[in-house]
PDB file of N, CA and C in Angstrom:
ATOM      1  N   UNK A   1      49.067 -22.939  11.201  1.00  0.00           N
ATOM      2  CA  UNK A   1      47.778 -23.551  10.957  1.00  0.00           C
ATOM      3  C   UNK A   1      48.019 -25.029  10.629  1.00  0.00           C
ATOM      4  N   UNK A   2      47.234 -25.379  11.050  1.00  0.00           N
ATOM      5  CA  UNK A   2      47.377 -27.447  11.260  1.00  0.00           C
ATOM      6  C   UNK A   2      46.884 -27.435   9.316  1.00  0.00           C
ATOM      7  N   UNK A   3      47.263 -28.729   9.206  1.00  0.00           N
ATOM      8  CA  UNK A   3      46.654 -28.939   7.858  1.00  0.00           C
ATOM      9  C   UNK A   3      44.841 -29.588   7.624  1.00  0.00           C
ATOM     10  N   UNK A   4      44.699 -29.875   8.853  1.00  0.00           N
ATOM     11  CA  UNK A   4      43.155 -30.347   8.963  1.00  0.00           C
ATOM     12  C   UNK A   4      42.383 -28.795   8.629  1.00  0.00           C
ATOM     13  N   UNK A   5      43.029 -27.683   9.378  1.00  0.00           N
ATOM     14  CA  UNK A   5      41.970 -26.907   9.642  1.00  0.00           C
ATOM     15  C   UNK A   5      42.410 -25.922   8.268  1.00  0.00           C
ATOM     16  N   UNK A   6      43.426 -26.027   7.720  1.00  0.00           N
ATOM     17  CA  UNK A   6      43.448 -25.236   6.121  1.00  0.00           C
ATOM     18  C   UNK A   6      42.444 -26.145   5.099  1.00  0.00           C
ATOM     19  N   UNK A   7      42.459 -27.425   5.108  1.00  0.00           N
ATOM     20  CA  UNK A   7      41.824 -28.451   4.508  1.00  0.00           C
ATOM     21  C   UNK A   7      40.120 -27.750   4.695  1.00  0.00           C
ATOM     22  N   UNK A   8      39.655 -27.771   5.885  1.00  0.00           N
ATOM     23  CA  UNK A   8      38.141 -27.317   6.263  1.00  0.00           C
ATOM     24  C   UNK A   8      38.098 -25.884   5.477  1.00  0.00           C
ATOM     25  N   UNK A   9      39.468 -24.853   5.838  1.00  0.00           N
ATOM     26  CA  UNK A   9      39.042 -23.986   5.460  1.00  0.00           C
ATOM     27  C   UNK A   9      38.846 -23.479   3.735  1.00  0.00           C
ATOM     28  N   UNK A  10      39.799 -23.871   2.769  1.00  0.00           N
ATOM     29  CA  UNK A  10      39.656 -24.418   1.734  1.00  0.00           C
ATOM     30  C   UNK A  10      38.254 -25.184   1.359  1.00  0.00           C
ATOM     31  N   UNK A  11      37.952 -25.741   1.807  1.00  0.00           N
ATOM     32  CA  UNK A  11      36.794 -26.900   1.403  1.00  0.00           C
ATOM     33  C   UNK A  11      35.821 -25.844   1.988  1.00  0.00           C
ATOM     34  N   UNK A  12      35.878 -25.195   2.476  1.00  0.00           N
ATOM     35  CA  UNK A  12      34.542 -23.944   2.933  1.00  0.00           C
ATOM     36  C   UNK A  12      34.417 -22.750   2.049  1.00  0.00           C
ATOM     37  N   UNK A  13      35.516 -22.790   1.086  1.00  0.00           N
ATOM     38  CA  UNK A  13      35.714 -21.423  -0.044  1.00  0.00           C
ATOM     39  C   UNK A  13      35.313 -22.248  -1.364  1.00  0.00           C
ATOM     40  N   UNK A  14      35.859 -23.017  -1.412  1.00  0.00           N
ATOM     41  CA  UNK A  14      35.503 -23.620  -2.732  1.00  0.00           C
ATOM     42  C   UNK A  14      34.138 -23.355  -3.257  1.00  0.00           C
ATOM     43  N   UNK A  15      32.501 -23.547  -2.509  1.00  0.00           N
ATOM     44  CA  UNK A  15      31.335 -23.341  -3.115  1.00  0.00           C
ATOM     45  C   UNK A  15      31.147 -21.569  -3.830  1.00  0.00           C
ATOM     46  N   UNK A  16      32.128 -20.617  -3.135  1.00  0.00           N
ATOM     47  CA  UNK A  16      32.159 -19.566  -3.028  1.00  0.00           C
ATOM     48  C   UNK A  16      32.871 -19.286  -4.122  1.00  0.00           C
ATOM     49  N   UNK A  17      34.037 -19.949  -4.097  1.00  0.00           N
ATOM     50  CA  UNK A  17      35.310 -19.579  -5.335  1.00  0.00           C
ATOM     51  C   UNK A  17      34.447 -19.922  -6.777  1.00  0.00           C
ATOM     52  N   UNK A  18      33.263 -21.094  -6.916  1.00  0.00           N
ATOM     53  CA  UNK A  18      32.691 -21.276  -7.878  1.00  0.00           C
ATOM     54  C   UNK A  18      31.994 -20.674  -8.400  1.00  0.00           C
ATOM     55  N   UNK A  19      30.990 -20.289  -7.088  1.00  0.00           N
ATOM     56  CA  UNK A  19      30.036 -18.899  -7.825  1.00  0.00           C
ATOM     57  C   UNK A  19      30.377 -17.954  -8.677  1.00  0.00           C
ATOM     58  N   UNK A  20      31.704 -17.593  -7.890  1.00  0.00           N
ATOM     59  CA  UNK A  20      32.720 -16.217  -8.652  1.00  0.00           C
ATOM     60  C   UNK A  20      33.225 -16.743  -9.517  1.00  0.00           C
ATOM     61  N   UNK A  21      33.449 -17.563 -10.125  1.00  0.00           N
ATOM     62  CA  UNK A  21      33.822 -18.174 -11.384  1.00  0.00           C
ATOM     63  C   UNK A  21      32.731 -17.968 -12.285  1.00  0.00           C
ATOM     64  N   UNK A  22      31.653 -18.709 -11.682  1.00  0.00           N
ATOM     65  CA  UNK A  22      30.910 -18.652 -13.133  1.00  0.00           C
ATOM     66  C   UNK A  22      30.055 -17.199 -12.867  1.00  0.00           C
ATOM     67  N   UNK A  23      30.080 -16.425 -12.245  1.00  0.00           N
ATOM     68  CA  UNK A  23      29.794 -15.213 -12.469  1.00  0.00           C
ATOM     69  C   UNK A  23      30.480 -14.204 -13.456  1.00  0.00           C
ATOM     70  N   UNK A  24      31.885 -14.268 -13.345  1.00  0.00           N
ATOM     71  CA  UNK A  24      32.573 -13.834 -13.839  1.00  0.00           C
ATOM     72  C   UNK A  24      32.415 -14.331 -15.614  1.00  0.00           C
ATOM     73  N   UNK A  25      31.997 -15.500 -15.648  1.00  0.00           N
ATOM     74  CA  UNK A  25      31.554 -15.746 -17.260  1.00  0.00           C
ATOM     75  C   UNK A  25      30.328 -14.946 -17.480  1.00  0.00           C
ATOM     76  N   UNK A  26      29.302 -14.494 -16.917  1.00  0.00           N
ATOM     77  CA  UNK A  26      28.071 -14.117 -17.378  1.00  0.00           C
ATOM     78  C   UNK A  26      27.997 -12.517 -16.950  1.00  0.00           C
ATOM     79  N   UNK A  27      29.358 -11.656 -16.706  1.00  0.00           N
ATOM     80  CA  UNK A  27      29.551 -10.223 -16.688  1.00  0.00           C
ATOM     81  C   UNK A  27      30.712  -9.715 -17.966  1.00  0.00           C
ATOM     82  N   UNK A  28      29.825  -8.569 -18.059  1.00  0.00           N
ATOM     83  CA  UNK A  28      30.834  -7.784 -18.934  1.00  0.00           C
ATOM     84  C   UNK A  28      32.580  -7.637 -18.494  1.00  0.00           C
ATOM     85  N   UNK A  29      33.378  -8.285 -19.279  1.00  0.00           N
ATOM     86  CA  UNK A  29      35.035  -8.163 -19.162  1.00  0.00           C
ATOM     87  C   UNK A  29      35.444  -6.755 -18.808  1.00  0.00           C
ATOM     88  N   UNK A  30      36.144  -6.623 -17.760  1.00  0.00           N
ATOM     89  CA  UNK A  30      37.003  -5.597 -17.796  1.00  0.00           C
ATOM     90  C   UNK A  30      36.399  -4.667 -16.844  1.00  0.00           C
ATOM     91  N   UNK A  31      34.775  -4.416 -16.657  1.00  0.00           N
ATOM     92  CA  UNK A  31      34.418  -3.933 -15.374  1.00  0.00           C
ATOM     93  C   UNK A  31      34.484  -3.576 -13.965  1.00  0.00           C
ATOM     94  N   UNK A  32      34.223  -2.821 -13.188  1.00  0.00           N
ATOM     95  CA  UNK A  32      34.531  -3.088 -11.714  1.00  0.00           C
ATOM     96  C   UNK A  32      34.454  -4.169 -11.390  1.00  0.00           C
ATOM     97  N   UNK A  33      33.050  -4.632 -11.370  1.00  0.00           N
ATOM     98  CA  UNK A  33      32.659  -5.649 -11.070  1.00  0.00           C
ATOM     99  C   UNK A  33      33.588  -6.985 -11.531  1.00  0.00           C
ATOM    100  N   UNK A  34      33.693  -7.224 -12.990  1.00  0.00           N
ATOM    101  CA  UNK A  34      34.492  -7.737 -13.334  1.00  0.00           C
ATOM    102  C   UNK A  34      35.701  -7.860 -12.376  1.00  0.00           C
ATOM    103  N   UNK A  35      36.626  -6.795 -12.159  1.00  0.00           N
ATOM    104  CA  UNK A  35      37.717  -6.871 -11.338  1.00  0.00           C
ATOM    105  C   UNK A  35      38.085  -7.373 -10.291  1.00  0.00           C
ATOM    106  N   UNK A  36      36.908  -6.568  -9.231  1.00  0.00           N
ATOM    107  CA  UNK A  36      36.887  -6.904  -8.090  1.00  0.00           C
ATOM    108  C   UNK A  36      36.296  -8.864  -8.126  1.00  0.00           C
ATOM    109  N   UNK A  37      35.666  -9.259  -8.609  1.00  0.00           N
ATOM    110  CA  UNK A  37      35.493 -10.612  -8.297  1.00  0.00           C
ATOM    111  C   UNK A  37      36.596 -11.354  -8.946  1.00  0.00           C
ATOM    112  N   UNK A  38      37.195 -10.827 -10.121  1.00  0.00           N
ATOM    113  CA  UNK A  38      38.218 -11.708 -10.658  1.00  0.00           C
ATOM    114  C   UNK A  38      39.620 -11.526  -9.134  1.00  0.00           C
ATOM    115  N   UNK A  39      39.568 -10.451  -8.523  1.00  0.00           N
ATOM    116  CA  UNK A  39      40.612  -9.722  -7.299  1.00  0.00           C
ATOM    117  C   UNK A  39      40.403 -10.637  -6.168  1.00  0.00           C
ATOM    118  N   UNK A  40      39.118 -11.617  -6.057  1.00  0.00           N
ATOM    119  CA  UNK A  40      38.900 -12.175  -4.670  1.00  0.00           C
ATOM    120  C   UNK A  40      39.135 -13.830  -5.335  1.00  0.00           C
ATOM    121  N   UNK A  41      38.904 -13.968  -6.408  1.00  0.00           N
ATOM    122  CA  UNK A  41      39.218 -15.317  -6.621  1.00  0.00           C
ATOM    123  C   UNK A  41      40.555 -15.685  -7.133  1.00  0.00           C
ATOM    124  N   UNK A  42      41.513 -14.428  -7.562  1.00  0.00           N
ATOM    125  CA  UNK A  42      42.908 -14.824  -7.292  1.00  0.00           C
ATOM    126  C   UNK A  42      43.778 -14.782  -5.558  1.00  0.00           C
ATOM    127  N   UNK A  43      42.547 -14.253  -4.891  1.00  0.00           N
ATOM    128  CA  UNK A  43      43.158 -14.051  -3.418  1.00  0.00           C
ATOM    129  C   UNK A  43      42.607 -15.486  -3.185  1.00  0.00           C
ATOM    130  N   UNK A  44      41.548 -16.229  -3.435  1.00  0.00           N
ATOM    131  CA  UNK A  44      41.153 -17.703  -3.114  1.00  0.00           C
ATOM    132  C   UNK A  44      42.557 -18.491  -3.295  1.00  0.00           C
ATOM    133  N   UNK A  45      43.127 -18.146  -4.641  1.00  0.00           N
ATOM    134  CA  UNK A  45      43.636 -19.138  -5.159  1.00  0.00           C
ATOM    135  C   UNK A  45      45.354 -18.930  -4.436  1.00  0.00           C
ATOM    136  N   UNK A  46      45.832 -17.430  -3.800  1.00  0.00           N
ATOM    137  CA  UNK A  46      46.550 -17.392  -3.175  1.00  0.00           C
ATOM    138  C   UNK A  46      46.747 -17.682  -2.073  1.00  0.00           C
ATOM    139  N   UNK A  47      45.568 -17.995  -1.217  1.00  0.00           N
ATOM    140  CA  UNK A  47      45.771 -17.962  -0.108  1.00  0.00           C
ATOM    141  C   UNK A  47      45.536 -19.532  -0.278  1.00  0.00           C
ATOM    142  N   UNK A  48      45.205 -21.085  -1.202  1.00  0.00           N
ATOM    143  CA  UNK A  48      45.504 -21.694  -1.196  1.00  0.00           C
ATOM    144  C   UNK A  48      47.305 -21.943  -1.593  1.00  0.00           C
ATOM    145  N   UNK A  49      47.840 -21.448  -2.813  1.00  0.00           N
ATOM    146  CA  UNK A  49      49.230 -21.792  -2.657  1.00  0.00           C
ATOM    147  C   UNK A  49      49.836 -21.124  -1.360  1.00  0.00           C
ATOM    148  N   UNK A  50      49.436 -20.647  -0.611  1.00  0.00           N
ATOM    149  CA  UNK A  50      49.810 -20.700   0.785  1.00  0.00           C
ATOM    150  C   UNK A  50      49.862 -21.128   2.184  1.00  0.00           C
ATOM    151  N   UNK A  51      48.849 -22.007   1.896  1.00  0.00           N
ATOM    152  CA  UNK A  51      48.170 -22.987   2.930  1.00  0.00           C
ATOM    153  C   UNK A  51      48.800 -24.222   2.664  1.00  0.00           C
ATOM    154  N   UNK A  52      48.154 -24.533   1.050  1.00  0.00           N
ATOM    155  CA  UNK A  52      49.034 -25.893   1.295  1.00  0.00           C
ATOM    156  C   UNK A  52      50.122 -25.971  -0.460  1.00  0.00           C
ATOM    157  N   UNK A  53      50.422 -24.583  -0.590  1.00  0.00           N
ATOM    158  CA  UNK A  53      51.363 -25.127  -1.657  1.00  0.00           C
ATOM    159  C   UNK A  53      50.985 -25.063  -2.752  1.00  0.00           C
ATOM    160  N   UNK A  54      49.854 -24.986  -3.198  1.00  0.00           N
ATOM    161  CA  UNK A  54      49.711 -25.784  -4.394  1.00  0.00           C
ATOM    162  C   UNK A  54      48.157 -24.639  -4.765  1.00  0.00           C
ATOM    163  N   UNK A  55      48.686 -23.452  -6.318  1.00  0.00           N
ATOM    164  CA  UNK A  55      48.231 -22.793  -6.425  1.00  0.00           C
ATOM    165  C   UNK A  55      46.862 -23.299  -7.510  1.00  0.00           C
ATOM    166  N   UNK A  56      47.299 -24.552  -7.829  1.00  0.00           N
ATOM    167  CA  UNK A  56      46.116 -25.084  -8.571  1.00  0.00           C
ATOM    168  C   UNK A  56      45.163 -25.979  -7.716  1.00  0.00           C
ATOM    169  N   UNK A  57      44.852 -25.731  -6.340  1.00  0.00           N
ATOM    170  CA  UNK A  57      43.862 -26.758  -5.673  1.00  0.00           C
ATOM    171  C   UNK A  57      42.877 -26.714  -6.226  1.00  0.00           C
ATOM    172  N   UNK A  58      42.202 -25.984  -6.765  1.00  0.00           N
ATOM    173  CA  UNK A  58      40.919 -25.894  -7.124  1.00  0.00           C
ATOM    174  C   UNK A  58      40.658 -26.090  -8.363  1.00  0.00           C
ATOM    175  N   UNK A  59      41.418 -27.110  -8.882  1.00  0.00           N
ATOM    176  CA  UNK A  59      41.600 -27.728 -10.145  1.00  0.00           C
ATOM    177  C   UNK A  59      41.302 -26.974 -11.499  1.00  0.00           C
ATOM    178  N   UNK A  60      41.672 -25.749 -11.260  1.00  0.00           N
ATOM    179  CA  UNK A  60      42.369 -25.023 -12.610  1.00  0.00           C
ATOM    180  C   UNK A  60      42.547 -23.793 -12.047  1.00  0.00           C
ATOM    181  N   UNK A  61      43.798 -23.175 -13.351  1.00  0.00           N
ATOM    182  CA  UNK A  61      44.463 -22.080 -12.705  1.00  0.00           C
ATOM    183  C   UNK A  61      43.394 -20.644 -12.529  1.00  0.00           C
ATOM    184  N   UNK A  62      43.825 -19.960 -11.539  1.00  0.00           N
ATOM    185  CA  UNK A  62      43.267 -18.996 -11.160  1.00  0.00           C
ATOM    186  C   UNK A  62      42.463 -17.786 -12.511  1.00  0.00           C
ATOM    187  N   UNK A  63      41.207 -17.265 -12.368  1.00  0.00           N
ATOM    188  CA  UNK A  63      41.280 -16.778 -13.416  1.00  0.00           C
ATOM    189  C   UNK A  63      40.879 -15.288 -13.524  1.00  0.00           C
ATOM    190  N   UNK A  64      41.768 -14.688 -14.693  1.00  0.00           N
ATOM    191  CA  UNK A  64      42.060 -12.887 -14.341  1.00  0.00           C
ATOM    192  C   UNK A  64      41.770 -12.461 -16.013  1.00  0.00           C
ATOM    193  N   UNK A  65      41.849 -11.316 -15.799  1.00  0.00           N
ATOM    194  CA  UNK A  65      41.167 -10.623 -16.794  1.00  0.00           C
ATOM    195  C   UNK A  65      42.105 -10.825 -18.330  1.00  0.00           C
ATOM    196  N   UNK A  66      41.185 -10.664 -19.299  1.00  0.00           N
ATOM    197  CA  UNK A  66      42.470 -11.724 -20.487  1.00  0.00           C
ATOM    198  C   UNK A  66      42.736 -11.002 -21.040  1.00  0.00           C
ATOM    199  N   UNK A  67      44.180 -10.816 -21.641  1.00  0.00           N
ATOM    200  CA  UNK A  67      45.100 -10.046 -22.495  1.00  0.00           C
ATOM    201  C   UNK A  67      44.609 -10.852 -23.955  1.00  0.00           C
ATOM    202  N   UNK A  68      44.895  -9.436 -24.737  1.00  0.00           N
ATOM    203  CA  UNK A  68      44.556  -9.316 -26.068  1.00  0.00           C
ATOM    204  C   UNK A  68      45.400 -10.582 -26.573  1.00  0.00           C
ATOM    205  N   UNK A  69      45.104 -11.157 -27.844  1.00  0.00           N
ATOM    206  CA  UNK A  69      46.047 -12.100 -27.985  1.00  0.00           C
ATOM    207  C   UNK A  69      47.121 -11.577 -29.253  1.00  0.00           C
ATOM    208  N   UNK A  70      48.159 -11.906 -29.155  1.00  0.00           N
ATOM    209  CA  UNK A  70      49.141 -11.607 -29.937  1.00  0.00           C
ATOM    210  C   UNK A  70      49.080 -12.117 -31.193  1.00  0.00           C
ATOM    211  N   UNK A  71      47.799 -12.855 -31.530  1.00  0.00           N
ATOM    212  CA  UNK A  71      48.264 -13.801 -33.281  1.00  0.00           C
ATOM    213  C   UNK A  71      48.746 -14.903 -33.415  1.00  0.00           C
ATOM    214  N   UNK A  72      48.679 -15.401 -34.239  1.00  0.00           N
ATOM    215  CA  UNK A  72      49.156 -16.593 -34.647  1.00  0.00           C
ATOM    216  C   UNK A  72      51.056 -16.931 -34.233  1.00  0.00           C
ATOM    217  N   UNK A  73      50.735 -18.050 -33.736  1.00  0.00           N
ATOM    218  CA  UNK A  73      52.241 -18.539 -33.697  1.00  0.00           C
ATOM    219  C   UNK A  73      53.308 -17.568 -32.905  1.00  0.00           C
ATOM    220  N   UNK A  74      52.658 -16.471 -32.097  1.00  0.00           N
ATOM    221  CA  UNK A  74      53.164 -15.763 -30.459  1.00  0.00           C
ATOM    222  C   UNK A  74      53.295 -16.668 -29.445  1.00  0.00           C
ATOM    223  N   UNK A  75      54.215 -16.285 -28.742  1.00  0.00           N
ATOM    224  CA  UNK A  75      53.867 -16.719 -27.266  1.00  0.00           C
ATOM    225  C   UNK A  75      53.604 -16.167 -26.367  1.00  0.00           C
TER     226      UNK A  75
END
């Protein structure tokens, strides 16, 4: 694939990758629903570090369902 036409195709997901972003803020965590859209916007974000490299094109990292946090001063 030429880089013009990953560029178009990228730039044609992006309005899409957003929706599912902020959808994903205004659904219950951990759901199907939940899943499956958090499942298509890490495939967005893969199939950009595969196109052109670079898994943060869409200017922040991909986002998936969140682990409990460990406490203070964990890593």
């Amino acid at each position: 694939m030429t880089p013009d036409v990953a560029d178009r195709l990228l730039e044609s997901l992006r309005p899409t990758r957003h929706l599912l972003t902020r959808t994903l803020a205004d659904i219950p965590t951990g759901g199907d629903e939940y899943r499956q859209i958090d499942r298509v916007v890490r495939e967005i974000d893969g199939l950009a570090a595969i196109l052109i490299g670079d898994l943060t094109h869409y200017h922040q990292k991909g986002h998936s369902i969140p682990m409990p946090s460990k406490g203070h001063g964990s890593e």
